[in-house]
Protein backbone atom coordinates (compact mmCIF):
# COMPACT_ATOMS: atom_id res chain seq x y z
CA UNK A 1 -9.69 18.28 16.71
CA UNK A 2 -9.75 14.77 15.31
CA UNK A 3 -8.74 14.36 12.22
CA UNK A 4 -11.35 13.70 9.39
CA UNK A 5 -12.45 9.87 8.61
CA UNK A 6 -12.92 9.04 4.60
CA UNK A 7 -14.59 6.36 3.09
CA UNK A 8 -12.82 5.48 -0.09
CA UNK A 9 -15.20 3.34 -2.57
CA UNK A 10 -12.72 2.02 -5.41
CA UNK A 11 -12.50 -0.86 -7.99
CA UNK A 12 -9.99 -3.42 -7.95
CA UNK A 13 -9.68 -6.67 -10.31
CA UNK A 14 -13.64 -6.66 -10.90
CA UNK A 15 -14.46 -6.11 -7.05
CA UNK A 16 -15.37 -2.68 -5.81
CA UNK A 17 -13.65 -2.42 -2.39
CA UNK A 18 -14.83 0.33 0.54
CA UNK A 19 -12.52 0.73 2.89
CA UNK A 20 -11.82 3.89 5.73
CA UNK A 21 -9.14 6.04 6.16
CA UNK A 22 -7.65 9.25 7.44
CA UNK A 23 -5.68 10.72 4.68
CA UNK A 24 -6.68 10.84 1.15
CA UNK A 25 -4.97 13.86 -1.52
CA UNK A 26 -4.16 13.93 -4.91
CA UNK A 27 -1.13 11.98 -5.14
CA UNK A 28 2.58 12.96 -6.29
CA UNK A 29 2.09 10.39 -9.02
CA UNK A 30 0.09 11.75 -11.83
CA UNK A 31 -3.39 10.58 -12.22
CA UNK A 32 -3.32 8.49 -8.93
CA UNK A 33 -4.95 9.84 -5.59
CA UNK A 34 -3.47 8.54 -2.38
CA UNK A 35 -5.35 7.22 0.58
CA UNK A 36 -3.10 6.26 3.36
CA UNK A 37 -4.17 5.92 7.56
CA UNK A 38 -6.42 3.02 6.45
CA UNK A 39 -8.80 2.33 9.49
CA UNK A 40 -10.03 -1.42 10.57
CA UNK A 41 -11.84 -2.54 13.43
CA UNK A 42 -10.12 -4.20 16.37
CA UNK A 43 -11.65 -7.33 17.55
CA UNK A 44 -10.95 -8.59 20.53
CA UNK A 45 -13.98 -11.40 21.07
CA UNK A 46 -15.13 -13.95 19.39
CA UNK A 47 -16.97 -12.20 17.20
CA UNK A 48 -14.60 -11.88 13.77
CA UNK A 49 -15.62 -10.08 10.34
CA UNK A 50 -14.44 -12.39 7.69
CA UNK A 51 -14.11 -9.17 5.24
CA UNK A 52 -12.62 -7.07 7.60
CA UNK A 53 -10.13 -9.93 8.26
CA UNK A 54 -9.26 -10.42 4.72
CA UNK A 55 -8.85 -6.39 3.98
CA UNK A 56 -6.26 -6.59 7.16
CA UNK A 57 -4.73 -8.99 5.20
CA UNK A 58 -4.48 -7.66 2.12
CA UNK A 59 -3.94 -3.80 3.42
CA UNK A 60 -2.66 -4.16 6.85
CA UNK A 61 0.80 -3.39 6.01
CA UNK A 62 0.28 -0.45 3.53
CA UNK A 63 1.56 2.81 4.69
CA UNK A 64 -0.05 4.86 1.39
CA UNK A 65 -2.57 3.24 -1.17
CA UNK A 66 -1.77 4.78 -4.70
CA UNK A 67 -5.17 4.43 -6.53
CA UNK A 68 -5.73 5.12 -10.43
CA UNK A 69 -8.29 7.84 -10.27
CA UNK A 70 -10.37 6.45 -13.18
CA UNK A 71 -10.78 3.51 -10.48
CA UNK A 72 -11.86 5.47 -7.67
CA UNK A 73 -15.85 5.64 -7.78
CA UNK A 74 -16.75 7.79 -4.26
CA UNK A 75 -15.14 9.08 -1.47
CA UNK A 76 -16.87 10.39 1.24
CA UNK A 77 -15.86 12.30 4.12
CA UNK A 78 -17.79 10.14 7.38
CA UNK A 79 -18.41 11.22 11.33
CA UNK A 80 -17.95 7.12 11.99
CA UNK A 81 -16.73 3.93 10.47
CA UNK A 82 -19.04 1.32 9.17
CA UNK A 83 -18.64 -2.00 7.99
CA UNK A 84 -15.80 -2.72 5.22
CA UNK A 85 -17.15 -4.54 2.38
CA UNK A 86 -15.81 -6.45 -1.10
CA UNK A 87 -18.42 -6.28 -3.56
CA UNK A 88 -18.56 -8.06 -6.96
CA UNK A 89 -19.27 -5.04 -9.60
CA UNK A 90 -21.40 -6.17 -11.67
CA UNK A 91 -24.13 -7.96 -8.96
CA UNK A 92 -23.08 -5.81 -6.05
CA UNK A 93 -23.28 -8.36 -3.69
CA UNK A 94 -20.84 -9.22 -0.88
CA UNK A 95 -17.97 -11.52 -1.99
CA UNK A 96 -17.05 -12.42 1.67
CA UNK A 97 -20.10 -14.65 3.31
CA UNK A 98 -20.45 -14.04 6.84
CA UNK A 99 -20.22 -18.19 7.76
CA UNK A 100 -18.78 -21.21 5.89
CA UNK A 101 -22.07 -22.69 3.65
CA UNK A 102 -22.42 -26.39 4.14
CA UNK A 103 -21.60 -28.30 1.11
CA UNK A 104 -24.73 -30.35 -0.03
CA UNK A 105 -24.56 -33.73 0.81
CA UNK A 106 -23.56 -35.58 -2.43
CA UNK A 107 -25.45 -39.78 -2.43
């Protein structure tokens, strides 16, 4: 049996973040819950998320994510991965565009 896929919705530094993973528990730190296996896609083509790229970044290398519960908004057990996303909280739009905007042509 596989083992269960989580989508952890969470805010960090005025952002709310959703990323997947495989493990989440109440942590060994008091008041934190812990959300470790984190899950990204693997690209192989052309074809590149910029917000997937920039969680890799910032995540890749984390073996256990200690959240602050009072910053965890939703987590939801999933049967497959979506897309990753970096929202601003108070608009809820994406902070990552999908292409570079053209500046406007300044005369």
């Amino acid at each position: 049996m596989a083992k269960p896929l989580y989508k952890v919705t969470f805010l960090n530094h005025g952002k709310v973040y959703e990323l997947y993973a495989r493990h989440v528990s109440s942590s060994s730190l008091w008041g934190f819950v812990e959300v470790g296996e984190l899950v990204f896609d693997v690209h192989e083509g052309l074809v590149v998320d910029p917000t997937e790229e920039r969680l890799r970044d910032e995540f890749g290398n984390t073996r256990m994510l200690h959240l602050p519960m009072q910053g965890v908004l939703r987590v939801e057990e999933v049967e497959r991965k979506g897309q990753s996303a970096i929202r601003d909280a108070a608009t809820g739009e994406k902070v990552v565009t999908p292409f570079p905007l053209p500046a406007k042509p300044t005369r």
